[in-house]
C-alpha atoms as a PDB file:
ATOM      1  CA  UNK A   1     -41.969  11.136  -5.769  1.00  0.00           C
ATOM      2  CA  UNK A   2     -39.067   9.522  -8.147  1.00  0.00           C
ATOM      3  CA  UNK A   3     -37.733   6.337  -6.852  1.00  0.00           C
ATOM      4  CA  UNK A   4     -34.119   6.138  -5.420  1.00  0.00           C
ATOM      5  CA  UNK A   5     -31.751   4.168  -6.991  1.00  0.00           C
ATOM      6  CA  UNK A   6     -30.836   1.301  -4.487  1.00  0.00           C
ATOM      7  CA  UNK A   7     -27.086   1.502  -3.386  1.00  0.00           C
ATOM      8  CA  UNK A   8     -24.772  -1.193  -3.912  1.00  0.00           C
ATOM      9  CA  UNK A   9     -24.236  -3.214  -1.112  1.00  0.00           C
ATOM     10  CA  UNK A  10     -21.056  -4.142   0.142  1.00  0.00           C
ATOM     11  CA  UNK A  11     -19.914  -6.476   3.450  1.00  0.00           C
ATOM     12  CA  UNK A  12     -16.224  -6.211   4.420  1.00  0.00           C
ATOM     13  CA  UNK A  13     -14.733  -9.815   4.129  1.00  0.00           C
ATOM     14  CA  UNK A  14     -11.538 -10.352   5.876  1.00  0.00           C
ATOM     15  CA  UNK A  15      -8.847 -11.849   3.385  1.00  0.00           C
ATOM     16  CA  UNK A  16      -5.128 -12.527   3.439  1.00  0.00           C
ATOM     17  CA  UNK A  17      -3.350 -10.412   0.709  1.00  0.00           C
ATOM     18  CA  UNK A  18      -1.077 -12.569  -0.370  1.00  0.00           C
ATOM     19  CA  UNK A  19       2.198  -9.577  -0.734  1.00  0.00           C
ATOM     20  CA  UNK A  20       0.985  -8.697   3.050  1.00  0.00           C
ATOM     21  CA  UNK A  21       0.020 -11.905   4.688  1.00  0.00           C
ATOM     22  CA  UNK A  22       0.730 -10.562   8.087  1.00  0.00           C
ATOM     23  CA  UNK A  23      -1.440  -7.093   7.734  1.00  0.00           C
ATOM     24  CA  UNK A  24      -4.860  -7.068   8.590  1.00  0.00           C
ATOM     25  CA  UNK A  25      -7.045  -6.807   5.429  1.00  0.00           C
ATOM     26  CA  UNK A  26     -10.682  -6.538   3.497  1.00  0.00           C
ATOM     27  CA  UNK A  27     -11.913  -7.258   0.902  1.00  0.00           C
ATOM     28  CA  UNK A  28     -15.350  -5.428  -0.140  1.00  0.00           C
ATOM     29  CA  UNK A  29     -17.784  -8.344  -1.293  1.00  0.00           C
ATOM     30  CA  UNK A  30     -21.005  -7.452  -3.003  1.00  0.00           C
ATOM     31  CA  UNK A  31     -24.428  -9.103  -2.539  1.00  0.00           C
ATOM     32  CA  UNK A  32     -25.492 -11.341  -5.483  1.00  0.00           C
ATOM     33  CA  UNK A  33     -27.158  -8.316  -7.514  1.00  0.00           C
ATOM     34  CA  UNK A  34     -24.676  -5.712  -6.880  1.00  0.00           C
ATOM     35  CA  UNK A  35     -21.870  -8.247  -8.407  1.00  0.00           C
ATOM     36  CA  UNK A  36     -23.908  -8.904 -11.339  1.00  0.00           C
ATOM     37  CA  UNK A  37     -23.900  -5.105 -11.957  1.00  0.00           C
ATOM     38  CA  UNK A  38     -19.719  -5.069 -11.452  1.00  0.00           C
ATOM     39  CA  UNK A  39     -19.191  -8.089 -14.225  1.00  0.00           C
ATOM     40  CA  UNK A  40     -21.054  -6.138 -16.868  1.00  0.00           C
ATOM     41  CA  UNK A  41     -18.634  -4.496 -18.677  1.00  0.00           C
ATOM     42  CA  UNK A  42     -19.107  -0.442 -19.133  1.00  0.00           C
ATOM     43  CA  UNK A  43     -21.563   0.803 -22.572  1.00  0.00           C
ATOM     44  CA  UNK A  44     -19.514   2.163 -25.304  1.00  0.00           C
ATOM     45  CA  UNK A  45     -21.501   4.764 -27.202  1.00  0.00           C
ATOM     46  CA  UNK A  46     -19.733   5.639 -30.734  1.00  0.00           C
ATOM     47  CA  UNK A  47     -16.473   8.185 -29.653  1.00  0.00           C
ATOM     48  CA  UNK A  48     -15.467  10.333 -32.343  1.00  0.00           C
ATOM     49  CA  UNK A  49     -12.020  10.453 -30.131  1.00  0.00           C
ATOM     50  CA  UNK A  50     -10.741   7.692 -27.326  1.00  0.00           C
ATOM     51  CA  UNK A  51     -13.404   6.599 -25.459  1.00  0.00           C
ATOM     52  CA  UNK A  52     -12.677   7.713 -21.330  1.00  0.00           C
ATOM     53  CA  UNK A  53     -14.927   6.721 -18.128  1.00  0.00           C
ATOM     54  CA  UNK A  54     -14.048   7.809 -14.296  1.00  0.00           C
ATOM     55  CA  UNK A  55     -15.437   5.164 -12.248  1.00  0.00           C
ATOM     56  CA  UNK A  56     -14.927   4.873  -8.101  1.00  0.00           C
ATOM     57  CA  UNK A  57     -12.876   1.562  -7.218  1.00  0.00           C
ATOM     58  CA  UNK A  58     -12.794   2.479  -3.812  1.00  0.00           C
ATOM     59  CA  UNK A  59     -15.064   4.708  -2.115  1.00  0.00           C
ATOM     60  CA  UNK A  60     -13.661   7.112   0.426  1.00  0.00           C
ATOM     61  CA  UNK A  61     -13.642   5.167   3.800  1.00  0.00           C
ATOM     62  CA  UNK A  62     -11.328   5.128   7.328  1.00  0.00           C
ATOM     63  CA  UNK A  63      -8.583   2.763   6.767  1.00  0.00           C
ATOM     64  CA  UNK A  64      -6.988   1.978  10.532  1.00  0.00           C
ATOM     65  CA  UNK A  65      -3.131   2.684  10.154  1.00  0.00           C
ATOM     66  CA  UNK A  66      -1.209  -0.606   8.862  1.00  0.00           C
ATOM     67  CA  UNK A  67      -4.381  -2.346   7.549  1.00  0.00           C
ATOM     68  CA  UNK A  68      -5.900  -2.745   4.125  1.00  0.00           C
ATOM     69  CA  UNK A  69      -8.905  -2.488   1.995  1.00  0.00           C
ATOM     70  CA  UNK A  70      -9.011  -4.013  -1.130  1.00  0.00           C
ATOM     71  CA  UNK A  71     -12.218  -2.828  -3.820  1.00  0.00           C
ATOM     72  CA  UNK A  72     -14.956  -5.483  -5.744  1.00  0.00           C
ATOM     73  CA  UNK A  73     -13.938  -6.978  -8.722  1.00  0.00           C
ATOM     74  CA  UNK A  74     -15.152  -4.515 -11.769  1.00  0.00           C
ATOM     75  CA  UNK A  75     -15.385  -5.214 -15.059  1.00  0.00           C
ATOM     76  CA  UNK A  76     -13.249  -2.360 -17.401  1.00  0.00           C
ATOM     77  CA  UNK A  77     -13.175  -4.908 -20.819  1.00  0.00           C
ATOM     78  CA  UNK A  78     -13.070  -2.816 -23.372  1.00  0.00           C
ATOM     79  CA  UNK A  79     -10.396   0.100 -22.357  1.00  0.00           C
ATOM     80  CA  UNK A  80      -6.949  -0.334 -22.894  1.00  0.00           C
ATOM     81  CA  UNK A  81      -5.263   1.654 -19.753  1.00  0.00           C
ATOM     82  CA  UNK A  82      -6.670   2.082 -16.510  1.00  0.00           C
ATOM     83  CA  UNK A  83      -4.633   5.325 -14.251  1.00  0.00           C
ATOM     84  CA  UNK A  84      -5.554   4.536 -10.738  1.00  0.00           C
ATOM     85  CA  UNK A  85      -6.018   7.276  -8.073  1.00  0.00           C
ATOM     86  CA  UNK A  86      -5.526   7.013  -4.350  1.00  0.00           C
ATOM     87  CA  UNK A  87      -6.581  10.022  -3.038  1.00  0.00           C
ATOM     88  CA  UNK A  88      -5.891  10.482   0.810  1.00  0.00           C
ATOM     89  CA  UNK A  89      -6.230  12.858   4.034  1.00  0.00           C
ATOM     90  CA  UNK A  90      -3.093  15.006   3.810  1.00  0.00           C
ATOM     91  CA  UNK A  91       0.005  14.043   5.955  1.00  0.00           C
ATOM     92  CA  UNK A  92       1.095  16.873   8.276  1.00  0.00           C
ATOM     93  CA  UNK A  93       4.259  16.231   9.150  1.00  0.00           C
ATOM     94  CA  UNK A  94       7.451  14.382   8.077  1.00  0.00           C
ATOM     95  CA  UNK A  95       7.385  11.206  10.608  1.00  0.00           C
ATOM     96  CA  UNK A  96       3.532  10.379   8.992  1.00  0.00           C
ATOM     97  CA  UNK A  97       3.200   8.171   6.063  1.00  0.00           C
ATOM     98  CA  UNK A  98       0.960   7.759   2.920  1.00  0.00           C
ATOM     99  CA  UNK A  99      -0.507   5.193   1.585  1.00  0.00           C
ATOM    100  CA  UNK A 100       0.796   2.351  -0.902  1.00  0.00           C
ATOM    101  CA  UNK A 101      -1.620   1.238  -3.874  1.00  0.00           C
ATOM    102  CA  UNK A 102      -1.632  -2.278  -5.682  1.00  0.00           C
ATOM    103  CA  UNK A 103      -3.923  -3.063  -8.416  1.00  0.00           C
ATOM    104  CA  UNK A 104      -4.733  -7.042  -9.814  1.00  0.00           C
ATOM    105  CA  UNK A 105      -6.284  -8.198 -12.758  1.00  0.00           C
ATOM    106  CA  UNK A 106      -8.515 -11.539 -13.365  1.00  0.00           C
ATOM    107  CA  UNK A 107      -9.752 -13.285 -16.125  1.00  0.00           C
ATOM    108  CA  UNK A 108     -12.971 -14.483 -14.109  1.00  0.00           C
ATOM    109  CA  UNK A 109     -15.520 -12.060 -12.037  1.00  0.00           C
ATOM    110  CA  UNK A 110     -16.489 -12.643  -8.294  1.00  0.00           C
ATOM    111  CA  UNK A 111     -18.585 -15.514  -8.163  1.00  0.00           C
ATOM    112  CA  UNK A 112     -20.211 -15.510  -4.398  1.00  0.00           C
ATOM    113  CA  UNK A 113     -18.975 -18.795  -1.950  1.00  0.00           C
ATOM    114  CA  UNK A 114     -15.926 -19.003  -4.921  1.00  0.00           C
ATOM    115  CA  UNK A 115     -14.641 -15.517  -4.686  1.00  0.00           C
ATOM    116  CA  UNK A 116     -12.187 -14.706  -7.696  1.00  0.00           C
ATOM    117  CA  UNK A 117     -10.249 -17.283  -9.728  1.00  0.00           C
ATOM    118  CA  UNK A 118      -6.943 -16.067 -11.605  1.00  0.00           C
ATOM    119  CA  UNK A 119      -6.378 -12.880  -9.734  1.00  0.00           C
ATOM    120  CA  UNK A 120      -2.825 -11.743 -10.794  1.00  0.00           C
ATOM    121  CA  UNK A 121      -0.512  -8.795  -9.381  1.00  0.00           C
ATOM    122  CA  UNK A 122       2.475  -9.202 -11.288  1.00  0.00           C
ATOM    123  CA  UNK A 123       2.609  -9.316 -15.016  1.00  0.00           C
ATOM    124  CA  UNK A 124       5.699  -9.993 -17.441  1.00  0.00           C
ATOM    125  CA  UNK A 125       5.594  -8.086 -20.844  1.00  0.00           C
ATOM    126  CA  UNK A 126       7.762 -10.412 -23.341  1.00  0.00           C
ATOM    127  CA  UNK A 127       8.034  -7.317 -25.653  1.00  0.00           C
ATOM    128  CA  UNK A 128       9.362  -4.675 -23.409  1.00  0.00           C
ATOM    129  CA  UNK A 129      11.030  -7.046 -20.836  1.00  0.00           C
ATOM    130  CA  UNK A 130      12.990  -9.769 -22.986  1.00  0.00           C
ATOM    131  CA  UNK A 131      16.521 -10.429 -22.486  1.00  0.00           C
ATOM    132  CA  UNK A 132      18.228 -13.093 -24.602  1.00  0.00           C
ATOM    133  CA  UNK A 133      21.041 -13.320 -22.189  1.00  0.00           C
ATOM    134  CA  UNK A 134      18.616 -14.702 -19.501  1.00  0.00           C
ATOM    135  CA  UNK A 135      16.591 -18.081 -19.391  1.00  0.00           C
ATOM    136  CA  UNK A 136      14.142 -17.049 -16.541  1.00  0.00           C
ATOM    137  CA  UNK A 137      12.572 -13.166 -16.241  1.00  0.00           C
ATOM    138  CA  UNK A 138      11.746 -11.048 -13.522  1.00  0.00           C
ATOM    139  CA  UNK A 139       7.738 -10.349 -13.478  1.00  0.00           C
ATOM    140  CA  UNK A 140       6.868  -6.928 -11.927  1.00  0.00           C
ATOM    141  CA  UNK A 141       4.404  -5.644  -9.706  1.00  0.00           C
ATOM    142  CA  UNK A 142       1.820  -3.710 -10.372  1.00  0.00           C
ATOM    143  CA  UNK A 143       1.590  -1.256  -7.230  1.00  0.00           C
ATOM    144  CA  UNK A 144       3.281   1.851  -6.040  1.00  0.00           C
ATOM    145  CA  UNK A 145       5.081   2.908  -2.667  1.00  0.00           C
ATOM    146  CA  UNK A 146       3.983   5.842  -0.440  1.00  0.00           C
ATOM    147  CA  UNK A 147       7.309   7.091  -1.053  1.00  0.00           C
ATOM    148  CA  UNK A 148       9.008   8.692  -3.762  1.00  0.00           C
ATOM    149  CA  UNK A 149      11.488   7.551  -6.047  1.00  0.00           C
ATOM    150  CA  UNK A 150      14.170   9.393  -4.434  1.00  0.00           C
ATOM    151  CA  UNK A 151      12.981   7.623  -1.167  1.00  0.00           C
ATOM    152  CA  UNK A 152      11.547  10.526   0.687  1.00  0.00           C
ATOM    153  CA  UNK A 153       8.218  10.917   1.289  1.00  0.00           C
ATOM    154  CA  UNK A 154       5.483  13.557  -0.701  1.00  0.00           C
ATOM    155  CA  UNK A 155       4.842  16.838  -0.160  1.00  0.00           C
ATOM    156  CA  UNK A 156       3.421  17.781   3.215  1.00  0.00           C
ATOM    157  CA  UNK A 157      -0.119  19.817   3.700  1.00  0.00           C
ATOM    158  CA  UNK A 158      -2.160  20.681   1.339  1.00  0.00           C
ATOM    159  CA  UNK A 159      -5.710  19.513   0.860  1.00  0.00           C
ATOM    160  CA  UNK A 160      -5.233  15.856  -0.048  1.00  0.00           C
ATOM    161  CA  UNK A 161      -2.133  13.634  -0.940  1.00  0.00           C
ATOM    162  CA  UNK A 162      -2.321  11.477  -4.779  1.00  0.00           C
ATOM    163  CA  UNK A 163      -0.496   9.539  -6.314  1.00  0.00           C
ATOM    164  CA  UNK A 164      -1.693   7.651  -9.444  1.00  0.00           C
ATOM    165  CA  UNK A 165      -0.720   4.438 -11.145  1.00  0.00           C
ATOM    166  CA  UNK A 166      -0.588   3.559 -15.041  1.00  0.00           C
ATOM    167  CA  UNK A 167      -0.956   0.736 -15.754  1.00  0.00           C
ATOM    168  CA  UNK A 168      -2.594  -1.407 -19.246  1.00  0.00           C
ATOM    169  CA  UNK A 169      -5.416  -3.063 -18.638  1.00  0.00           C
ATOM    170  CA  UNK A 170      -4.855  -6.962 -18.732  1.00  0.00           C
ATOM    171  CA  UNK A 171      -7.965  -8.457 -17.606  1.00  0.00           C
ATOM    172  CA  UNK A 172     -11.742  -7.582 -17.936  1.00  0.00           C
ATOM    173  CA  UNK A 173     -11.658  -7.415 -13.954  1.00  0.00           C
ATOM    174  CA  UNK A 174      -9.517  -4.850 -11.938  1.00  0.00           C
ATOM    175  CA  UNK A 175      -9.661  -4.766  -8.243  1.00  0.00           C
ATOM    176  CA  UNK A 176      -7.706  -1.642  -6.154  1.00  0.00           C
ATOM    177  CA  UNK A 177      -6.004  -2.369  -2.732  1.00  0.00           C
ATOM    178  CA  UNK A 178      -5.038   0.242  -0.733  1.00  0.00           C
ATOM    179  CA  UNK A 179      -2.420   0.275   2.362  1.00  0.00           C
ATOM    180  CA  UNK A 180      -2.326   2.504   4.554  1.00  0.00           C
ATOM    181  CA  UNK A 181       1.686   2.707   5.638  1.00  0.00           C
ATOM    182  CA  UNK A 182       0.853   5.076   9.170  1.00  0.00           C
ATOM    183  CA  UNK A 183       0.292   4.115  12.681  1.00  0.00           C
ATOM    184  CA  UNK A 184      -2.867   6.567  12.229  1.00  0.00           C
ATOM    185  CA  UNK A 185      -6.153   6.208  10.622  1.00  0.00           C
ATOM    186  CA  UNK A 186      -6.887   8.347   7.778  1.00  0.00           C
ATOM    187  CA  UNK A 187      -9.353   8.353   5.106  1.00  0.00           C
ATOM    188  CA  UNK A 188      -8.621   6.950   1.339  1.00  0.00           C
ATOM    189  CA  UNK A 189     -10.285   6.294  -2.132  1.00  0.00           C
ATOM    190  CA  UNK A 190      -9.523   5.092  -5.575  1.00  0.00           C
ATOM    191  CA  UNK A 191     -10.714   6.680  -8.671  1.00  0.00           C
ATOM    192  CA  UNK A 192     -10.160   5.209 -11.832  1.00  0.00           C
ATOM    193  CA  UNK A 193      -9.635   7.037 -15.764  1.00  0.00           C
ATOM    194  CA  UNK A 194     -10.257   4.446 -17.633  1.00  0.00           C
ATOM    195  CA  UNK A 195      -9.293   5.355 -21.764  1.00  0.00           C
ATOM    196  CA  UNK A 196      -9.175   3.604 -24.794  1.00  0.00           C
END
């Protein structure tokens, strides 16, 4: 009989995200050898064309309406834009709402009784964003709305309801939080396309 791979394992760590400090939120924490595993960065075999890997953030799990789950830290050094996922249950009806998706970047990996030094969620691009006119500059967040840019909200039915977010990486270490916007549970997960 082959031997099983052992599966990661994970404890949900109640945290205080610091753009929601009133929500309830989680943070999956790994045991010592499964966060080992997340700060090696991915193998890059010679690519004859950009180099892409889908890895799961997130794994698909009930998020209780107005709460949030945020993933491990995982190590994507090496890529150069990360487009991140959230794939949930389908809303049925106008008055429902999606879910909202934030990603952060770190310089440092999870280090167990530490947890994760330099986590950032807002970034400031001094080649895209300069303005001479202006002595301080706005920094932007990286994370998306359930709603669209028109301020309704996505289409209704269907099998699942995605949105993804673009973003470059800036930091060996990514971690996905997703916020679920409804009263109701429903079931989420982040996928990541990571390319070089």
């Amino acid at each position: 009989m082959a031997a099983r791979k052992a599966k990661p394992k994970f404890n949900l760590t109640k945290a205080v995200h610091p753009s929601r400090p009133k929500w309830p939120f989680q943070v999956l924490t790994p045991d010592k050898a499964t966060a080992v595993k997340l700060a090696k960065p991915f193998a890059f075999f010679g690519c004859d064309r950009p180099c892409t890997k889908l890895t799961t953030l997130l794994s698909k799990r009930l998020i209780e309406g107005r709460t949030g789950i945020g993933s491990s830290m995982v190590n994507v050094d090496g890529f150069r834009y990360i487009n991140a996922y959230i794939i949930s249950d389908p809303i049925n009806s106008s008055t429902q709402r999606g879910f909202s998706l934030e990603i952060s970047f770190a310089p440092h990996p999870f280090v167990l009784g530490i947890g994760v030094v330099g986590e950032a969620r807002f970034h400031f691009n001094l080649e895209n964003y300069f303005d001479p006119e202006h002595f301080d500059h706005p920094t932007l967040s990286m994370s998306t709305s359930d709603r669209t840019s028109l301020g309704g909200l996505p289409h209704i039915g269907g099998k699942d309801l995605t949105h993804l977010l673009r973003v470059p990486v800036m930091g060996p270490f990514v971690r996905a939080s997703a916020f679920n916007e409804d009263t109701v549970a429903r079931n989420a997960t982040v996928e990541a396309y990571l390319t070089t």
